[in-house]
PDB file of N, CA and C in Angstrom:
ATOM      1  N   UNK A   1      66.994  36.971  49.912  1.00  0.00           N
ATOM      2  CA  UNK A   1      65.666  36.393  49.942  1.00  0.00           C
ATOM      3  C   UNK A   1      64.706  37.133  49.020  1.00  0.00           C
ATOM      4  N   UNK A   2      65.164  38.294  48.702  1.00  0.00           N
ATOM      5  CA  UNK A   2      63.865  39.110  48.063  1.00  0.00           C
ATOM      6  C   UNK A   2      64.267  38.238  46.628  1.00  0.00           C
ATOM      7  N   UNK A   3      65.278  38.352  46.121  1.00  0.00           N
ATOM      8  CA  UNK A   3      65.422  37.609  44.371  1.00  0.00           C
ATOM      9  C   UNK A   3      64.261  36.451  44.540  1.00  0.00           C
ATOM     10  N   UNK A   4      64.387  35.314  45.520  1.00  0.00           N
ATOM     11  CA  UNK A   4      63.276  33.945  44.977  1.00  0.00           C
ATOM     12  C   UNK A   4      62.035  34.595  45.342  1.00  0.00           C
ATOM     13  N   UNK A   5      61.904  35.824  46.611  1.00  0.00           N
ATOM     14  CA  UNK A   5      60.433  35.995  45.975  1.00  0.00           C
ATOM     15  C   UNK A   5      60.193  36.800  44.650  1.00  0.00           C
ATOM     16  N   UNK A   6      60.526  37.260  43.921  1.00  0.00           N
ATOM     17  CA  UNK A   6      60.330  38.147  43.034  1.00  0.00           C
ATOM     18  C   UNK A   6      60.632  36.847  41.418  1.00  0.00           C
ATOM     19  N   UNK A   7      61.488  36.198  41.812  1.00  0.00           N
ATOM     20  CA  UNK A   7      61.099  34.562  40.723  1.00  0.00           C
ATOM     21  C   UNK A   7      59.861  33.765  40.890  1.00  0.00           C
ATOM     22  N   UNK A   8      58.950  33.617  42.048  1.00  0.00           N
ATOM     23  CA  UNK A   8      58.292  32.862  42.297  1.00  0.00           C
ATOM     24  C   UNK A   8      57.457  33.293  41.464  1.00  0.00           C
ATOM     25  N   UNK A   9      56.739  34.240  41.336  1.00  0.00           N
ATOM     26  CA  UNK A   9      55.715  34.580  40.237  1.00  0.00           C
ATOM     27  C   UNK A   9      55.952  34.201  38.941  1.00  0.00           C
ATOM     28  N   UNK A  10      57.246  34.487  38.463  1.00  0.00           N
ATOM     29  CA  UNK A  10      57.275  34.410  37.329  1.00  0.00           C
ATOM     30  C   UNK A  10      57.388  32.883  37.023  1.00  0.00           C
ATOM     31  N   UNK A  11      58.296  32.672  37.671  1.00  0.00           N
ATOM     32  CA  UNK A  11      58.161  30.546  37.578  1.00  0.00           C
ATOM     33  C   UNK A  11      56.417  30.536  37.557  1.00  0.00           C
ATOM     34  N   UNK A  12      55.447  30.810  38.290  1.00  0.00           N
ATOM     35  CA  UNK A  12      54.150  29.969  38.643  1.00  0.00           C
ATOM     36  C   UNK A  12      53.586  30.483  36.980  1.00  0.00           C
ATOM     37  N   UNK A  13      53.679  32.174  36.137  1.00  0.00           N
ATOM     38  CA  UNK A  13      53.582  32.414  35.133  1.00  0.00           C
ATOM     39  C   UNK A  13      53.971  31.533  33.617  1.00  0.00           C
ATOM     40  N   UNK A  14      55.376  30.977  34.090  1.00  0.00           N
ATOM     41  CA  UNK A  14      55.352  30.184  33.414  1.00  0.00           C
ATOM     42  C   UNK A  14      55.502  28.193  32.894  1.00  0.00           C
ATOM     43  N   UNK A  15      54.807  28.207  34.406  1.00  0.00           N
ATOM     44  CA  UNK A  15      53.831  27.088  34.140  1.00  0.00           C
ATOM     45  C   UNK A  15      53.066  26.848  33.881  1.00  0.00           C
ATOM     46  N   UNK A  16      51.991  28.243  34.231  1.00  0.00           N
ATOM     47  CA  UNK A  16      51.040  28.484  33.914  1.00  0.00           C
ATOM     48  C   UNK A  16      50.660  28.310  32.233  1.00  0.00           C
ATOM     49  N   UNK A  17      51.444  28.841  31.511  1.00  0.00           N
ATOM     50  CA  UNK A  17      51.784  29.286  30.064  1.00  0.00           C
ATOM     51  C   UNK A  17      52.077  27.708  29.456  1.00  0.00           C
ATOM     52  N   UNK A  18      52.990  27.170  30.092  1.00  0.00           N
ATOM     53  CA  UNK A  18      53.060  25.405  29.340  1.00  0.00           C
ATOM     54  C   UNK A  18      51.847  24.682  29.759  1.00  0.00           C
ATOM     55  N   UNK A  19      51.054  25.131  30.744  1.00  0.00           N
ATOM     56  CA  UNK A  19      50.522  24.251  31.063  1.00  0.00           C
ATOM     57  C   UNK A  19      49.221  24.721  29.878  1.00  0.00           C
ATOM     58  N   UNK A  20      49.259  25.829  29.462  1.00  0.00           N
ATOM     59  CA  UNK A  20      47.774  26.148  28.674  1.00  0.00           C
ATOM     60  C   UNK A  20      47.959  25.474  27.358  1.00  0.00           C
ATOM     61  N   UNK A  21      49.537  25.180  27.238  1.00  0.00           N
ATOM     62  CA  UNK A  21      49.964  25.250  25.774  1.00  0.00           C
ATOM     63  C   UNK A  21      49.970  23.752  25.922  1.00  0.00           C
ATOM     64  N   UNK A  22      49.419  23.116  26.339  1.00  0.00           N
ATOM     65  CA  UNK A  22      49.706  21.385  26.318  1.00  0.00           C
ATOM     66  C   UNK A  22      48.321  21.672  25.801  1.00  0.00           C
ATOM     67  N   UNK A  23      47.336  22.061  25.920  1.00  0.00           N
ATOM     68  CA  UNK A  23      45.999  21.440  26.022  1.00  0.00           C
ATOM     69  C   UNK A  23      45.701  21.839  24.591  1.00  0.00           C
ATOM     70  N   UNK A  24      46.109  22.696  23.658  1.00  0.00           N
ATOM     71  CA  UNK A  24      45.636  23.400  22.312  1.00  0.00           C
ATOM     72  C   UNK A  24      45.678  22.239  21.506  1.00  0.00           C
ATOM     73  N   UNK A  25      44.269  21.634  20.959  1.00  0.00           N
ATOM     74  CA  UNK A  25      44.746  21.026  19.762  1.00  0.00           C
ATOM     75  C   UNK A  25      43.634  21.659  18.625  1.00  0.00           C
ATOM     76  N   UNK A  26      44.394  21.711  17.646  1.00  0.00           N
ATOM     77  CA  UNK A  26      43.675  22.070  16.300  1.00  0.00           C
ATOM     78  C   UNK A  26      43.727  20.461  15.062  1.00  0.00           C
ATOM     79  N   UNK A  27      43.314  20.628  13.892  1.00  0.00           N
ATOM     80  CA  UNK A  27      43.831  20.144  12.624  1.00  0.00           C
ATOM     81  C   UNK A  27      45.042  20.509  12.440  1.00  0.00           C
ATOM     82  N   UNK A  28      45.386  19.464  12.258  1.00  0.00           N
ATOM     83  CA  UNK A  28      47.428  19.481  11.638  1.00  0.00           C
ATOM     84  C   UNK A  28      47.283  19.766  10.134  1.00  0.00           C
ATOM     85  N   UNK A  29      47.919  20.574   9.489  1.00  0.00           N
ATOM     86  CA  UNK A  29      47.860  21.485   8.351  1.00  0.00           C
ATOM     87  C   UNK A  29      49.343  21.418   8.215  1.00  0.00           C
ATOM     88  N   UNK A  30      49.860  21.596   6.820  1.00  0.00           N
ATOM     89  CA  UNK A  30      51.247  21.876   6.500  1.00  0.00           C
ATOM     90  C   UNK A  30      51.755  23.440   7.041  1.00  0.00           C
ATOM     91  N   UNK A  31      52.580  23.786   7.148  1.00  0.00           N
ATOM     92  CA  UNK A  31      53.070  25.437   7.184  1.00  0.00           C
ATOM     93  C   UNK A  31      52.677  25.902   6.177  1.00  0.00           C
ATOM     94  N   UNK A  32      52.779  27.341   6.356  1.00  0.00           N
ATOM     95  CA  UNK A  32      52.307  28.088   5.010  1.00  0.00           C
ATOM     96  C   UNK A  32      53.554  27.812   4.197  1.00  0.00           C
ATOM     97  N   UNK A  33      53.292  27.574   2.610  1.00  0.00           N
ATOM     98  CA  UNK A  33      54.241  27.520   1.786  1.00  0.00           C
ATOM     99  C   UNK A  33      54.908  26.746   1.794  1.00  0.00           C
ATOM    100  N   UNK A  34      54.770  25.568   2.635  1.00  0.00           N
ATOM    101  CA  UNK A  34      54.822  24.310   2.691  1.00  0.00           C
ATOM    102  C   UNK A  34      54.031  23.027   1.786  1.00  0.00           C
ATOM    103  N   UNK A  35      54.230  22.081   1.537  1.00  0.00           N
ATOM    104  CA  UNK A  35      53.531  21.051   1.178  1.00  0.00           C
ATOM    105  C   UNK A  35      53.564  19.406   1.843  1.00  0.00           C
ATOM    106  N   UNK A  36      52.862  18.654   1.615  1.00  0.00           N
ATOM    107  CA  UNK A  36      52.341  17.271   1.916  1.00  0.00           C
ATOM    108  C   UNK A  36      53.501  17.082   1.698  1.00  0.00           C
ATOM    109  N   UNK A  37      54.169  15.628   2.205  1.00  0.00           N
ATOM    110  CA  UNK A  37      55.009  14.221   1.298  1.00  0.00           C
ATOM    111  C   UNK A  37      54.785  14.162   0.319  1.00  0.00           C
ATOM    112  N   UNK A  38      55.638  14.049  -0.645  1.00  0.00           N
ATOM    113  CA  UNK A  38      54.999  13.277  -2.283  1.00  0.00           C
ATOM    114  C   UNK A  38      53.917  12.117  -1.722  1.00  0.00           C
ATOM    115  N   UNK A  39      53.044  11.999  -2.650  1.00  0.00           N
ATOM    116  CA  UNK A  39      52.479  10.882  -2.763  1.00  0.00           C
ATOM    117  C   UNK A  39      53.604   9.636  -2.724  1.00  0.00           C
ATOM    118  N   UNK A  40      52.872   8.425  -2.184  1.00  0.00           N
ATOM    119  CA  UNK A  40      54.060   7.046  -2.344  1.00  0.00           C
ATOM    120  C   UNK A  40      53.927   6.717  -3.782  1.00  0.00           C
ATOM    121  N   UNK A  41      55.225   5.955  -3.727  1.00  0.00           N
ATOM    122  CA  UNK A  41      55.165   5.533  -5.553  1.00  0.00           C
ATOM    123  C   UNK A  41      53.819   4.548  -5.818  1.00  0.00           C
ATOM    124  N   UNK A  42      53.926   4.570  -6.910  1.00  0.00           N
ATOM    125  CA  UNK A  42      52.519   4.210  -7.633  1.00  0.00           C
ATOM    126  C   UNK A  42      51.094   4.321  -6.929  1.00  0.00           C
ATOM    127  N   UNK A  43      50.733   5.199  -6.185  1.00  0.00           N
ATOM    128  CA  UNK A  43      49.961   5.360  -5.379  1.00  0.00           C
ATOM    129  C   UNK A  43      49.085   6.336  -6.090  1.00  0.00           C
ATOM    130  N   UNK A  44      47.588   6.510  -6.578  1.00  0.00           N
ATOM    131  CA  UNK A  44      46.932   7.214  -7.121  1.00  0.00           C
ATOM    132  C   UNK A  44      46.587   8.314  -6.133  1.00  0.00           C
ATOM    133  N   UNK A  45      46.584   8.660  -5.226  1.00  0.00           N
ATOM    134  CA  UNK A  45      45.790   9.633  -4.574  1.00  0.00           C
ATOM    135  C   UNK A  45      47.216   9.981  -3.157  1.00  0.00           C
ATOM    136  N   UNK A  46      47.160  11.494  -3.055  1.00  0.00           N
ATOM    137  CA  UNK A  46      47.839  12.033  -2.135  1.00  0.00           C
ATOM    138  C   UNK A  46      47.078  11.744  -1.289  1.00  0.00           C
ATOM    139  N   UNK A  47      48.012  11.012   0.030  1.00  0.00           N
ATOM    140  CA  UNK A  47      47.290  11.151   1.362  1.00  0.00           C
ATOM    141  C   UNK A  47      47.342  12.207   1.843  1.00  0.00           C
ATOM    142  N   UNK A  48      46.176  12.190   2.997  1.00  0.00           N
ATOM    143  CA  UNK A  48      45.596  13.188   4.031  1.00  0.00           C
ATOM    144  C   UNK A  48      46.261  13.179   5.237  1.00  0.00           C
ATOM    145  N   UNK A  49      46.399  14.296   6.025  1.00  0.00           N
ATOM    146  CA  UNK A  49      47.114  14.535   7.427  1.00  0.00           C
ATOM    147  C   UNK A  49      46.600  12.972   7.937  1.00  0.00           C
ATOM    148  N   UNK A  50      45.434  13.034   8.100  1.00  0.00           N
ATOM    149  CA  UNK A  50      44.777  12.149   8.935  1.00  0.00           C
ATOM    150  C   UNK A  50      45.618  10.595   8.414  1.00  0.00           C
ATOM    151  N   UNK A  51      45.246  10.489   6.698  1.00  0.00           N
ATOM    152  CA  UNK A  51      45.869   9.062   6.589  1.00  0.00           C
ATOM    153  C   UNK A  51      47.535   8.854   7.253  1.00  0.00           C
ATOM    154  N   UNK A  52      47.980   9.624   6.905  1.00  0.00           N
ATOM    155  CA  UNK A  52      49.658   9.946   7.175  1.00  0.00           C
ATOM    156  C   UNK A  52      49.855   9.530   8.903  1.00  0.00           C
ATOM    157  N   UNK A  53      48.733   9.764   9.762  1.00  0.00           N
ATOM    158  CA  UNK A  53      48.875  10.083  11.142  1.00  0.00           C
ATOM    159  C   UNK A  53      48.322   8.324  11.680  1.00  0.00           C
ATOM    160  N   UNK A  54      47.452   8.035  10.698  1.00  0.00           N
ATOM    161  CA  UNK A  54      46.776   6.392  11.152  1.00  0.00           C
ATOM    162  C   UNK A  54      47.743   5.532  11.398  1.00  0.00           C
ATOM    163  N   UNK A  55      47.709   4.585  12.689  1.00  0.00           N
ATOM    164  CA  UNK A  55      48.638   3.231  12.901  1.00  0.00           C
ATOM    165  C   UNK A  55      48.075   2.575  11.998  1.00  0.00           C
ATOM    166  N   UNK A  56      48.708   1.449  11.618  1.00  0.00           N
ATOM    167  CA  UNK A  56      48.264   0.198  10.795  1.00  0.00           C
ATOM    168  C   UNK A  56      48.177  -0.658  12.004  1.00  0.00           C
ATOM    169  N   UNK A  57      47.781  -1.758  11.668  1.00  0.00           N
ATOM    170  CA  UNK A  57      47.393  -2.841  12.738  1.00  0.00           C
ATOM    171  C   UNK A  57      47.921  -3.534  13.053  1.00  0.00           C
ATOM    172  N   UNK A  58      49.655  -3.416  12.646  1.00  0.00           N
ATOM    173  CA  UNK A  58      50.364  -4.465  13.027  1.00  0.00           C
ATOM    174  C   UNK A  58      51.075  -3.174  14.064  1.00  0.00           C
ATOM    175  N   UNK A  59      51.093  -1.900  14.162  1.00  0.00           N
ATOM    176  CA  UNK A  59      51.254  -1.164  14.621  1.00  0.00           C
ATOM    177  C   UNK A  59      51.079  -0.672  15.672  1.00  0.00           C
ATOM    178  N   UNK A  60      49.853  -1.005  16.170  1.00  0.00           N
ATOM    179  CA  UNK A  60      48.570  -1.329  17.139  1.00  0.00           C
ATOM    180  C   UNK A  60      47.758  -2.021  17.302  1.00  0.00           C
ATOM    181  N   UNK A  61      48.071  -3.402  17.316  1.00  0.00           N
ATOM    182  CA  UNK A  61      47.296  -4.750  17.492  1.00  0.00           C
ATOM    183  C   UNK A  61      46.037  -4.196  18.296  1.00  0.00           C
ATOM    184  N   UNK A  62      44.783  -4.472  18.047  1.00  0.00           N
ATOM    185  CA  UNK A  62      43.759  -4.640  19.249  1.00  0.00           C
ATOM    186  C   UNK A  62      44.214  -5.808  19.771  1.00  0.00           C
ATOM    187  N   UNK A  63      43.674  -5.760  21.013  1.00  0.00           N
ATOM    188  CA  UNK A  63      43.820  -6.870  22.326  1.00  0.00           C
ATOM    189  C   UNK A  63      42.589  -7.719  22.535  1.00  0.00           C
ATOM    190  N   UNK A  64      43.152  -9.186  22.044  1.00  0.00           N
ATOM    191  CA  UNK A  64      41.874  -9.895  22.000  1.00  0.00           C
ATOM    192  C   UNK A  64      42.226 -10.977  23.429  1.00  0.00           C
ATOM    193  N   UNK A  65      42.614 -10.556  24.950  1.00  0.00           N
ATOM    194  CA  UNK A  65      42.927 -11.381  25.330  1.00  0.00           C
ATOM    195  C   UNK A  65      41.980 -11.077  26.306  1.00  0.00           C
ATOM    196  N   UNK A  66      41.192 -12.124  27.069  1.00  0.00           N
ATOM    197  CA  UNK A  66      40.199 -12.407  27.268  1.00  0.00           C
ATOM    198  C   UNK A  66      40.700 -12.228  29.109  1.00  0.00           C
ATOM    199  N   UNK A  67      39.943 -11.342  30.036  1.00  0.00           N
ATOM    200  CA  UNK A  67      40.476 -11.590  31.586  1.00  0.00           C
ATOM    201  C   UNK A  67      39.719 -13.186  31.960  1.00  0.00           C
ATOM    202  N   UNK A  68      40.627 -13.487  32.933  1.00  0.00           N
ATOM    203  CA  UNK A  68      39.987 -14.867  33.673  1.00  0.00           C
ATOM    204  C   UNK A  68      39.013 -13.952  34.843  1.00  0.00           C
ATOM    205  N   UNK A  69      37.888 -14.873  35.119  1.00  0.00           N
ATOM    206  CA  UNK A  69      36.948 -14.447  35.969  1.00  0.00           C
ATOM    207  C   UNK A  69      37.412 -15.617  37.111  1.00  0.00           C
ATOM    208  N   UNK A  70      37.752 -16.547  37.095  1.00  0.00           N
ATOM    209  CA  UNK A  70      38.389 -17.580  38.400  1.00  0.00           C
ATOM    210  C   UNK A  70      39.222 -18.126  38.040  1.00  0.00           C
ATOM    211  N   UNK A  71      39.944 -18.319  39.183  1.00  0.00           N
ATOM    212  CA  UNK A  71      41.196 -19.553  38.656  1.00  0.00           C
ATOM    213  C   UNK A  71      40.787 -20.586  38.060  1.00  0.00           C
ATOM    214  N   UNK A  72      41.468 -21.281  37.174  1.00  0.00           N
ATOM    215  CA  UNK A  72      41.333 -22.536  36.360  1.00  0.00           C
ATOM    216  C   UNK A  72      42.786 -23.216  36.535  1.00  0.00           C
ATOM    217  N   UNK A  73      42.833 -24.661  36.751  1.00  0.00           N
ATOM    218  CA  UNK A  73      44.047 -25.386  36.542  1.00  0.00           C
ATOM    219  C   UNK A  73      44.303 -25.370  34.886  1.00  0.00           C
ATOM    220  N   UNK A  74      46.064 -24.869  35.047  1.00  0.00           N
ATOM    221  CA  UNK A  74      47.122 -24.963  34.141  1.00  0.00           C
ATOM    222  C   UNK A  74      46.825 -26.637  33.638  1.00  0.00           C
ATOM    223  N   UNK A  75      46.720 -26.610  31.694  1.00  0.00           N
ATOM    224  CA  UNK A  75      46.552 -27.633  31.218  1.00  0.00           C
ATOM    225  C   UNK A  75      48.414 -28.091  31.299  1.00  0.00           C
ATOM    226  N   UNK A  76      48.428 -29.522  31.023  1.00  0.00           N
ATOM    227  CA  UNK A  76      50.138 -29.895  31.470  1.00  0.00           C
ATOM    228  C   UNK A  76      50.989 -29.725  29.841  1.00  0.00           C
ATOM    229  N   UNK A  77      52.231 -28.485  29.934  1.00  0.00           N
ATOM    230  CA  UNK A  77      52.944 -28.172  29.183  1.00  0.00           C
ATOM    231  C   UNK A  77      53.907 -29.256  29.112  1.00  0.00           C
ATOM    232  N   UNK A  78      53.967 -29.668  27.793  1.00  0.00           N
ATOM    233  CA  UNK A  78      55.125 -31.191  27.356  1.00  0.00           C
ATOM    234  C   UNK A  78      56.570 -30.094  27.668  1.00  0.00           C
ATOM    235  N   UNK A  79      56.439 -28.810  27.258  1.00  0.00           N
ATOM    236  CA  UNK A  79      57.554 -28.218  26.836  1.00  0.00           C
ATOM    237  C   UNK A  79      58.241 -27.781  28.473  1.00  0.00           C
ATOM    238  N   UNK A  80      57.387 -27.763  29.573  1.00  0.00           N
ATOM    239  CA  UNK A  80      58.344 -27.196  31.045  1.00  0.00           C
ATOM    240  C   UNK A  80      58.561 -28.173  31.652  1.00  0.00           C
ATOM    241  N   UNK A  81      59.661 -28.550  31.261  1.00  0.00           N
ATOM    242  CA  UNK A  81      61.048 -29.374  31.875  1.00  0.00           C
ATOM    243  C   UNK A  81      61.852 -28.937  32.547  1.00  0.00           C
ATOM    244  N   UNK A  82      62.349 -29.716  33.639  1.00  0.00           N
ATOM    245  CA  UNK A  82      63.024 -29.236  34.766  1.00  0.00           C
ATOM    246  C   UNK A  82      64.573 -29.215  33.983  1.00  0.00           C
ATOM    247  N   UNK A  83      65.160 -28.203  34.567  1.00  0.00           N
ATOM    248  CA  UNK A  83      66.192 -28.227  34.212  1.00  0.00           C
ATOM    249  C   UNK A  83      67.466 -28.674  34.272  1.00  0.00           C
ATOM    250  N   UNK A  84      68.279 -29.293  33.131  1.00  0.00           N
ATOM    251  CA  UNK A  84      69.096 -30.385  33.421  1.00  0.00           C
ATOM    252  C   UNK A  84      70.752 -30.021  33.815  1.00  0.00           C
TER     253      UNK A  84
END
């Protein structure tokens, strides 16, 4: 019994430790002595962390779908046919 008490600290230590290390955010920077992606072909200007990191919009559609505030009757679908 003495070994799990003498782990218990150190387990709660190192949750403690992931748990601090989730929350750090800085600017994303290359490593030292590192560099960017090439630029894309024919592309005049090296992108930025930031551009590199952006969804495009087919990527992340915004949501243009509207909530219902009351029920409304279903207009009649030609296409739901019982099945034959």
């Amino acid at each position: 019994m003495r070994k799990t008490t003498s782990l218990r600290p150190l387990a709660l230590l190192a949750f403690v430790a992931a748990l601090a290390a989730c929350g750090q955010r800085s600017d994303l920077e290359p490593l030292p002595g590192e560099a960017l992606p090439p630029a894309p072909y024919g592309a005049g200007v090296q992108p930025s962390p930031e551009d590199l990191l952006a969804l495009d919009p087919q990527a992340a559609p915004e949501r243009n779908v509207e909530l219902r505030k009351r029920s409304e009757e279903r207009e009649d679908d030609p296409f739901d046919l019982p099945p034959q």
